[in-house]
C-alpha atoms as a PDB file:
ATOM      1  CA  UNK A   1       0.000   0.000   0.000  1.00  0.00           C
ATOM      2  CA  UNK A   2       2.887   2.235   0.916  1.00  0.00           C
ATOM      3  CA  UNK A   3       4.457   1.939  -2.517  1.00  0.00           C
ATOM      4  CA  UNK A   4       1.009   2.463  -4.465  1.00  0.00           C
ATOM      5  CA  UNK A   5       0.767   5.767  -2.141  1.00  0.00           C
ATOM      6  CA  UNK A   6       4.045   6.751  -3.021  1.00  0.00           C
ATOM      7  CA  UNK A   7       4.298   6.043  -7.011  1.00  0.00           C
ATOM      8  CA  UNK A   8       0.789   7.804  -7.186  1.00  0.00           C
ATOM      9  CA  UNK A   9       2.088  10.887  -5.746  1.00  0.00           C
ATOM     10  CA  UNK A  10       5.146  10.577  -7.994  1.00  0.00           C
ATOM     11  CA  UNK A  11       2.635  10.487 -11.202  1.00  0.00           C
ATOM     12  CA  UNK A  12       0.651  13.487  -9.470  1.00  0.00           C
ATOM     13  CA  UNK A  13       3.765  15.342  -8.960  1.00  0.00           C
ATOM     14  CA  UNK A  14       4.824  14.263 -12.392  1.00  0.00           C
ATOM     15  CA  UNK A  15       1.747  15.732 -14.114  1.00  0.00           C
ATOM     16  CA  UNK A  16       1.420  18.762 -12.312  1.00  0.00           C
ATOM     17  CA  UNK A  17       4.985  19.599 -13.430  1.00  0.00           C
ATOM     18  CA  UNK A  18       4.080  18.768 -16.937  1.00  0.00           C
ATOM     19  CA  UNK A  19       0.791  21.173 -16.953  1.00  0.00           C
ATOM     20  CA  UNK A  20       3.244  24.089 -15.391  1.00  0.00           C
ATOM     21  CA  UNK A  21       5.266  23.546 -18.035  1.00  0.00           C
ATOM     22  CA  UNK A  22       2.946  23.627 -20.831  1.00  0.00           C
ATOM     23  CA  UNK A  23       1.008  26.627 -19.048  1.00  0.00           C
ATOM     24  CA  UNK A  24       4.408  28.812 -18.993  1.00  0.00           C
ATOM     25  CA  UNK A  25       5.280  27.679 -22.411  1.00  0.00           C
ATOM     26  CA  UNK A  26       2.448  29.189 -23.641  1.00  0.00           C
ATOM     27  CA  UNK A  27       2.721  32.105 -21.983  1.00  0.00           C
ATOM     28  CA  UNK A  28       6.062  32.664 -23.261  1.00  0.00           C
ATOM     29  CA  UNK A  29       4.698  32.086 -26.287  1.00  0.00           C
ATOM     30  CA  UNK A  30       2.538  35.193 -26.327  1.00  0.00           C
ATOM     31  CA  UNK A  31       5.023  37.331 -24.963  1.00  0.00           C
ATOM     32  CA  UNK A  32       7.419  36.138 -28.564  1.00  0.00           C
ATOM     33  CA  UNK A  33       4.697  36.308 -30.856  1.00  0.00           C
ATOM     34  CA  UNK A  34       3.523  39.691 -29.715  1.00  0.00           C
ATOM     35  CA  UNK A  35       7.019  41.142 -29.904  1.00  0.00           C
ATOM     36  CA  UNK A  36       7.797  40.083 -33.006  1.00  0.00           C
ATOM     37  CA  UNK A  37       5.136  41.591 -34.969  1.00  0.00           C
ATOM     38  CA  UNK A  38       6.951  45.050 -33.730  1.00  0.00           C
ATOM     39  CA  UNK A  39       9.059  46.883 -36.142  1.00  0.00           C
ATOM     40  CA  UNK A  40      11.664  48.158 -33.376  1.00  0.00           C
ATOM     41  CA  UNK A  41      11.644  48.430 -29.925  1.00  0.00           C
ATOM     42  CA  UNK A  42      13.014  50.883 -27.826  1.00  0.00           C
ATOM     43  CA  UNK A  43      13.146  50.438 -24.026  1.00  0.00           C
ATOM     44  CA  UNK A  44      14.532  52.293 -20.701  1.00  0.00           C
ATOM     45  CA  UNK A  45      15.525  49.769 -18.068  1.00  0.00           C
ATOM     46  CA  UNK A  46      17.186  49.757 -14.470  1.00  0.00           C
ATOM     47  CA  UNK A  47      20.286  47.698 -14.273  1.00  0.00           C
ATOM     48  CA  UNK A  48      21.308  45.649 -10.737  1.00  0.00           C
ATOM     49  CA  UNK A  49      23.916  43.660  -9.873  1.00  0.00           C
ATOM     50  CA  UNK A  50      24.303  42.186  -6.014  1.00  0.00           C
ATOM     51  CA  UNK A  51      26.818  39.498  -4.986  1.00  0.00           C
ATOM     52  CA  UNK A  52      26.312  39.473  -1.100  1.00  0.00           C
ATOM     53  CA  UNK A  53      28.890  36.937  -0.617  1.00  0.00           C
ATOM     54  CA  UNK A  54      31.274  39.593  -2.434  1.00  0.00           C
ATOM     55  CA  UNK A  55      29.872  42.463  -0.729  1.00  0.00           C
ATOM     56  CA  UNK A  56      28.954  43.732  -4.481  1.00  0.00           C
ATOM     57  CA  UNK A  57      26.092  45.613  -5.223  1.00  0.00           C
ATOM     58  CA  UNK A  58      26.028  48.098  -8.072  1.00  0.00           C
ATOM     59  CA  UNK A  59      22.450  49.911  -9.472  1.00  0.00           C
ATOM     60  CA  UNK A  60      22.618  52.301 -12.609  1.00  0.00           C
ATOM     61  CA  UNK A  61      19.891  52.621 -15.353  1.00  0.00           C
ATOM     62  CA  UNK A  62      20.307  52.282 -19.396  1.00  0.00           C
ATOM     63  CA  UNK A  63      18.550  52.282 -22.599  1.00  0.00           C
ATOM     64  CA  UNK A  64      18.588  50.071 -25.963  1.00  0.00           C
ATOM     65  CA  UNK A  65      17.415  50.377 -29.182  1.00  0.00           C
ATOM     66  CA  UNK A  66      16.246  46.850 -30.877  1.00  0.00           C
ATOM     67  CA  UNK A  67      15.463  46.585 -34.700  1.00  0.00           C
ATOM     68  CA  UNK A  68      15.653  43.115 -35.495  1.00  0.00           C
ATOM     69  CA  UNK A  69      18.832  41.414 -34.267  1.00  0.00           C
ATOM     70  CA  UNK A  70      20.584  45.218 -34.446  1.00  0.00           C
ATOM     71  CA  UNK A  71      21.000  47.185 -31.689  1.00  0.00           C
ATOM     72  CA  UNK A  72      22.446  49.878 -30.061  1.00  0.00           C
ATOM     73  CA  UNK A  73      23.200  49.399 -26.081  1.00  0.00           C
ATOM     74  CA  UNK A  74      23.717  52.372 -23.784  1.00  0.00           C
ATOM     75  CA  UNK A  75      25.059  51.265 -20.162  1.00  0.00           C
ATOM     76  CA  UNK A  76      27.240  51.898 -17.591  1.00  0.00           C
ATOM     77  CA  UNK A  77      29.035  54.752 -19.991  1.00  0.00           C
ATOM     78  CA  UNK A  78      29.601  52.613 -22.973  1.00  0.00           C
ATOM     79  CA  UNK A  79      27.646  51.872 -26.068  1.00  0.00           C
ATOM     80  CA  UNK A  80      27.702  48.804 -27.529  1.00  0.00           C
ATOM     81  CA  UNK A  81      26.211  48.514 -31.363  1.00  0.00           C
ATOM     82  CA  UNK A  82      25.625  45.519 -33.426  1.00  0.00           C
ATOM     83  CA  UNK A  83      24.699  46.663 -36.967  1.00  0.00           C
ATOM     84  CA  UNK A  84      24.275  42.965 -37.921  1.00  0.00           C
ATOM     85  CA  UNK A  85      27.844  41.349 -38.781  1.00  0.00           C
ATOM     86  CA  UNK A  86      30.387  43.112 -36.391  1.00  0.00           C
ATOM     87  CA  UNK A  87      30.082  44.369 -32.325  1.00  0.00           C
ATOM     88  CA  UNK A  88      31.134  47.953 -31.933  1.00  0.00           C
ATOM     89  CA  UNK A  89      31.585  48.327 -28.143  1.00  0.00           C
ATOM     90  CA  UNK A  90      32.711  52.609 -27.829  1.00  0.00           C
ATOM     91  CA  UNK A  91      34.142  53.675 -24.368  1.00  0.00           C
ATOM     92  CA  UNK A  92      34.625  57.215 -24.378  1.00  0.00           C
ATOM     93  CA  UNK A  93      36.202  57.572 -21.102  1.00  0.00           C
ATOM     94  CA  UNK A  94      38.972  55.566 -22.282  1.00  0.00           C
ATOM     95  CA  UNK A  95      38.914  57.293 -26.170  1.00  0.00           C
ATOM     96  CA  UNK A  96      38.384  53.804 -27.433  1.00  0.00           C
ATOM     97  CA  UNK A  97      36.821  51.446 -29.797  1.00  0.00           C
ATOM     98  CA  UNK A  98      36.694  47.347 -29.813  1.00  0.00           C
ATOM     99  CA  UNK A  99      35.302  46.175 -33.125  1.00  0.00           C
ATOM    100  CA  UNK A 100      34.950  42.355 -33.387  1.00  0.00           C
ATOM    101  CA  UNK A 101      32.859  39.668 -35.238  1.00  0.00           C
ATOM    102  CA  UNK A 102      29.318  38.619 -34.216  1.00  0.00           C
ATOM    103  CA  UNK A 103      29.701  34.794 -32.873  1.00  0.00           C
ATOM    104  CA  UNK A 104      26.540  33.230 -32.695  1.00  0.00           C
ATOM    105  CA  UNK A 105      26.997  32.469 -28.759  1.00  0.00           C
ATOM    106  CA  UNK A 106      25.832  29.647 -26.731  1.00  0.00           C
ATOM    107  CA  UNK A 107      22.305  29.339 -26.365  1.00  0.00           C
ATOM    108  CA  UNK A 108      22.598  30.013 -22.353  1.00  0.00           C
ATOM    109  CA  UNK A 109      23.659  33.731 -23.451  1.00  0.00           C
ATOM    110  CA  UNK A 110      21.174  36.513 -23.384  1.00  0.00           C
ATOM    111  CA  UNK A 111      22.282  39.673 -25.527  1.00  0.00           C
ATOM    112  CA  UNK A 112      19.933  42.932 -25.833  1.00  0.00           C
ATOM    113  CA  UNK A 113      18.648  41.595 -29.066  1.00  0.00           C
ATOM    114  CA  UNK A 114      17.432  37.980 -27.660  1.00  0.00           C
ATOM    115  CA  UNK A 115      15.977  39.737 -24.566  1.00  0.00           C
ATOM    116  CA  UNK A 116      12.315  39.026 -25.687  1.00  0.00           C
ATOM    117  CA  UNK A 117      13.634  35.434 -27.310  1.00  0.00           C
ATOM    118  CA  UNK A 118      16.461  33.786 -25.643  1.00  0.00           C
ATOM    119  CA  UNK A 119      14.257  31.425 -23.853  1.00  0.00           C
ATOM    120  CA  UNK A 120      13.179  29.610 -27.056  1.00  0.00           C
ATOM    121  CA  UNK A 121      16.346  27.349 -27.104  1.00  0.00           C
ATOM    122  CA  UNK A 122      18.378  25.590 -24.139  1.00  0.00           C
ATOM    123  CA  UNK A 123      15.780  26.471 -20.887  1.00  0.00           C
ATOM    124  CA  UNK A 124      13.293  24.107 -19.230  1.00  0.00           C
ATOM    125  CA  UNK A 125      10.676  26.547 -17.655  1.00  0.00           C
ATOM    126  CA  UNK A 126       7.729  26.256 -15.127  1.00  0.00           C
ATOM    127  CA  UNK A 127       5.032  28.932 -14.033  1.00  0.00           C
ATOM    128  CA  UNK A 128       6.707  30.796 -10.558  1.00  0.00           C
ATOM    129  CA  UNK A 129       4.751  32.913  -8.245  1.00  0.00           C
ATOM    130  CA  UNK A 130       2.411  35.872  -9.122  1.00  0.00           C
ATOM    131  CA  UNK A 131       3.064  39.177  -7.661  1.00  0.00           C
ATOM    132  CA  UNK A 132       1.031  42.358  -8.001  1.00  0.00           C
ATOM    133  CA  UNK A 133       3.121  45.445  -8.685  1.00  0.00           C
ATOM    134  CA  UNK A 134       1.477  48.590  -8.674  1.00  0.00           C
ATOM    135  CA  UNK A 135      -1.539  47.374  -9.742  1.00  0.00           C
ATOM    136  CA  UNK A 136      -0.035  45.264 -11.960  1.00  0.00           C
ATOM    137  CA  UNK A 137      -0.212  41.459 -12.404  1.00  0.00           C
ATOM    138  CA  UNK A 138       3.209  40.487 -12.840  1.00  0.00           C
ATOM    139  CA  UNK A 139       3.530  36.277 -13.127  1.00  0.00           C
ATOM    140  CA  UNK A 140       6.996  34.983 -12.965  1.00  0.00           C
ATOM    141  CA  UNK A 141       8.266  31.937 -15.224  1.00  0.00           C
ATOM    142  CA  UNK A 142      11.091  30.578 -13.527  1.00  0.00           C
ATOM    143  CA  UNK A 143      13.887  29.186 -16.502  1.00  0.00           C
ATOM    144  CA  UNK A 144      16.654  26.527 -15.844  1.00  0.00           C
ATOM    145  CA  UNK A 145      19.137  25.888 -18.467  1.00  0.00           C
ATOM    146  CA  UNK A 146      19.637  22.598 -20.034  1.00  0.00           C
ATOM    147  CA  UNK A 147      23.119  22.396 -19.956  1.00  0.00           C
ATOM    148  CA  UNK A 148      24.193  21.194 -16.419  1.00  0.00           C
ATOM    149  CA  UNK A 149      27.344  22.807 -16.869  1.00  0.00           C
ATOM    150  CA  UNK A 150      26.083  26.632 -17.744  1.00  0.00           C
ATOM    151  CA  UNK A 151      26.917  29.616 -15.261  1.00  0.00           C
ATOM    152  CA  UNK A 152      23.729  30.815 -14.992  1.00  0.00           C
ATOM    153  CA  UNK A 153      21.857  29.176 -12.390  1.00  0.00           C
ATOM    154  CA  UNK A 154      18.163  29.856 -13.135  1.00  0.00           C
ATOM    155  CA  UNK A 155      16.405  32.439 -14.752  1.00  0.00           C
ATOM    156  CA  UNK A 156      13.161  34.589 -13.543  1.00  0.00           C
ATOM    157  CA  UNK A 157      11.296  36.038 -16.220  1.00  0.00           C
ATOM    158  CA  UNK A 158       8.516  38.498 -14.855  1.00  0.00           C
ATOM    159  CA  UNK A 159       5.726  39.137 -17.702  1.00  0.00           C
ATOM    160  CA  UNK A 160       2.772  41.457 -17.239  1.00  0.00           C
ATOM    161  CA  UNK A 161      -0.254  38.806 -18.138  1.00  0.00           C
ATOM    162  CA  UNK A 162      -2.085  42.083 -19.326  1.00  0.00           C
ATOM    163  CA  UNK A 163       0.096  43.284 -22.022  1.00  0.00           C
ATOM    164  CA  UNK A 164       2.017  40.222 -22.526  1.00  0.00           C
ATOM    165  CA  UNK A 165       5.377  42.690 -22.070  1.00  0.00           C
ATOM    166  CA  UNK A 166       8.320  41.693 -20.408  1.00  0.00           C
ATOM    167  CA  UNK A 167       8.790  43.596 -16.987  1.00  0.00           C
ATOM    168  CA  UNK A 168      11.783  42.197 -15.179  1.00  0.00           C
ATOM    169  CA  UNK A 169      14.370  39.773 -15.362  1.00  0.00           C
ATOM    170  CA  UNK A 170      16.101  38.202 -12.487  1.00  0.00           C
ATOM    171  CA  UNK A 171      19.235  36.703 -12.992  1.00  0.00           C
ATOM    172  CA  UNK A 172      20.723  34.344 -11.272  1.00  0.00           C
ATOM    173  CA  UNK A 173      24.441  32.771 -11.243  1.00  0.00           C
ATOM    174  CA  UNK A 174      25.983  29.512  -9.748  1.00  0.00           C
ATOM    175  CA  UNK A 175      28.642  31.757  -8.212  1.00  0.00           C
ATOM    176  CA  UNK A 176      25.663  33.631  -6.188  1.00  0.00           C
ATOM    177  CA  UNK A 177      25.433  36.857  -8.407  1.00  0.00           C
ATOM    178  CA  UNK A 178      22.122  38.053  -8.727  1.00  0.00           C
ATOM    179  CA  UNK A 179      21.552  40.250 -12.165  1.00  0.00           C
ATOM    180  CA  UNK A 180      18.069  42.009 -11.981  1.00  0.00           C
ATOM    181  CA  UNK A 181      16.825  44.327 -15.167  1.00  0.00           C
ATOM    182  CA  UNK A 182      13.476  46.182 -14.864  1.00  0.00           C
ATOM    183  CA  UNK A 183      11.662  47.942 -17.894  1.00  0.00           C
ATOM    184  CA  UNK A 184      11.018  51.347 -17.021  1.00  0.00           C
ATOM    185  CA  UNK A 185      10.160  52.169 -20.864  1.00  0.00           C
ATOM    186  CA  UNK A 186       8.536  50.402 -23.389  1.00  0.00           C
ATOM    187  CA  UNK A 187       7.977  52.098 -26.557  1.00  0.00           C
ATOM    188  CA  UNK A 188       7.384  50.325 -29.942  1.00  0.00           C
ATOM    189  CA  UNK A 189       7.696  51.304 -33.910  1.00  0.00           C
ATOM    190  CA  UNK A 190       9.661  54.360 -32.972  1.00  0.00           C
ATOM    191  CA  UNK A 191      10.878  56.552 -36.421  1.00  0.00           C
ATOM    192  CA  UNK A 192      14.594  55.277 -35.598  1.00  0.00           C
ATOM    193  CA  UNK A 193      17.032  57.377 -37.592  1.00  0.00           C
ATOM    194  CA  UNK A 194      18.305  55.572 -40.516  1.00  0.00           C
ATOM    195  CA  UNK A 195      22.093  55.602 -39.627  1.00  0.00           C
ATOM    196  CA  UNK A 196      20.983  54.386 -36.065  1.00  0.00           C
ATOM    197  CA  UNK A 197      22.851  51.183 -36.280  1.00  0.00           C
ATOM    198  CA  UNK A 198      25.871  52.331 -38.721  1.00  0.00           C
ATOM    199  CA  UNK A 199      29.124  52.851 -37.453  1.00  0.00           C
ATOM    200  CA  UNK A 200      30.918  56.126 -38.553  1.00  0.00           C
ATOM    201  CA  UNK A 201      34.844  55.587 -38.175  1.00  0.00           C
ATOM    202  CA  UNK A 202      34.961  59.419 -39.061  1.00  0.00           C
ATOM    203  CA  UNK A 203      33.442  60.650 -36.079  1.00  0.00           C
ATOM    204  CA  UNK A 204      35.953  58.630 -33.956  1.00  0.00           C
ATOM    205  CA  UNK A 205      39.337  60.221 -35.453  1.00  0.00           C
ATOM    206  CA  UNK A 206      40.104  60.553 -31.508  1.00  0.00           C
ATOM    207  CA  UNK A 207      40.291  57.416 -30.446  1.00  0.00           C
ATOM    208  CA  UNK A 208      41.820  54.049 -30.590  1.00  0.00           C
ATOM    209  CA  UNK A 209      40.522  51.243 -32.590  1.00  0.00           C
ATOM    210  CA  UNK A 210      41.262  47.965 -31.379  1.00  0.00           C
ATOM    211  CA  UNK A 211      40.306  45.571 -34.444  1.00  0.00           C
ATOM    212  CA  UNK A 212      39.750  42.172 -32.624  1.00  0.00           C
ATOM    213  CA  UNK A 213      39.794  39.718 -35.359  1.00  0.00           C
END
């Protein structure tokens, strides 16, 4: 009787795992499909970092520009551009330039334009806890990478069930750094200029251009 009571829970525990899975796969679903129908996204966001363990805690806000798998990153100082083919990462407190080849990285790795997209490849994911925020509904989808051997620990990906908009993301690292971004902005099909996600050697005559590959 014991092991009837027991392998029943297991195929209870079993199917309620599969039914959180398929619920948050179809959120995340919604939240891809409704970002890709937008022509370019353009978003304000608050950057954390805390490592307690480190005593490391670091808060600062930035903004990106997203058309397609082009961007242009503004953080911390620096901008980072991809216009497609080659990274462009301009520090102008140091008067220089690091231009190297896009490498399609490992599917663990979330750059600004896989934000809305990364978890498509490489996660398992499961509904998390719902939290109201502001009058918000905010439901949490909690994302472990496949690869037993990643950095990244697990993944919380807050979505507003109203809008189907990404509002946070909580980061979290096998080495016990905790990387939280929170939209402050969303604004969508924005007239972008159209040299937005060109790089202009000319304007940089000042500084120095480190050619990485």
């Amino acid at each position: 009787m014991k092991k009837f009571v027991f392998i029943l829970a297991a195929i209870m525990s079993l199917n309620m795992q599969a039914q959180s899975s398929q619920k948050a796969e179809k959120l995340l679903n919604s939240v891809s499909s409704k970002v890709k129908a937008y022509d370019n996204m353009v978003i304000e966001f608050k950057y954390a970092l805390e490592n307690t363990a480190e005593n490391v805690s670091q808060e600062t806000r930035g903004d990106v520009s997203i058309h397609g798998e082009k961007y242009v990153l503004n953080l911390m100082g620096t901008t980072q551009m991809f216009d497609g083919k080659k990274i462009y990462t301009i520090i102008p407190e140091d008067e220089e330039i690091n231009i190297s080849n896009y490498v399609e990285e490992d599917n663990n790795s979330i750059t600004p334009s896989k934000m809305f997209s990364f978890y498509e490849e490489g996660y398992n994911y499961e509904m998390d806890i719902a939290q109201n925020v502001k009058g918000r509904e905010i439901q949490y989808v909690k994302l472990t990478p496949k690869d037993s051997d990643a950095e990244i620990k697990n993944i919380l990906l807050g979505i507003d069930s109203q809008t189907k908009h990404i509002y946070n993301l909580i980061q979290t690292q096998e080495n016990g750094t905790k990387v939280t971004i929170t939209v402050k902005s969303f604004k969508t099909d924005q007239p972008l200029a159209k040299n937005l996600f060109t790089f202009n050697e000319d304007r940089y005559s000042d500084y120095y251009i480190n050619r990485l590959d």
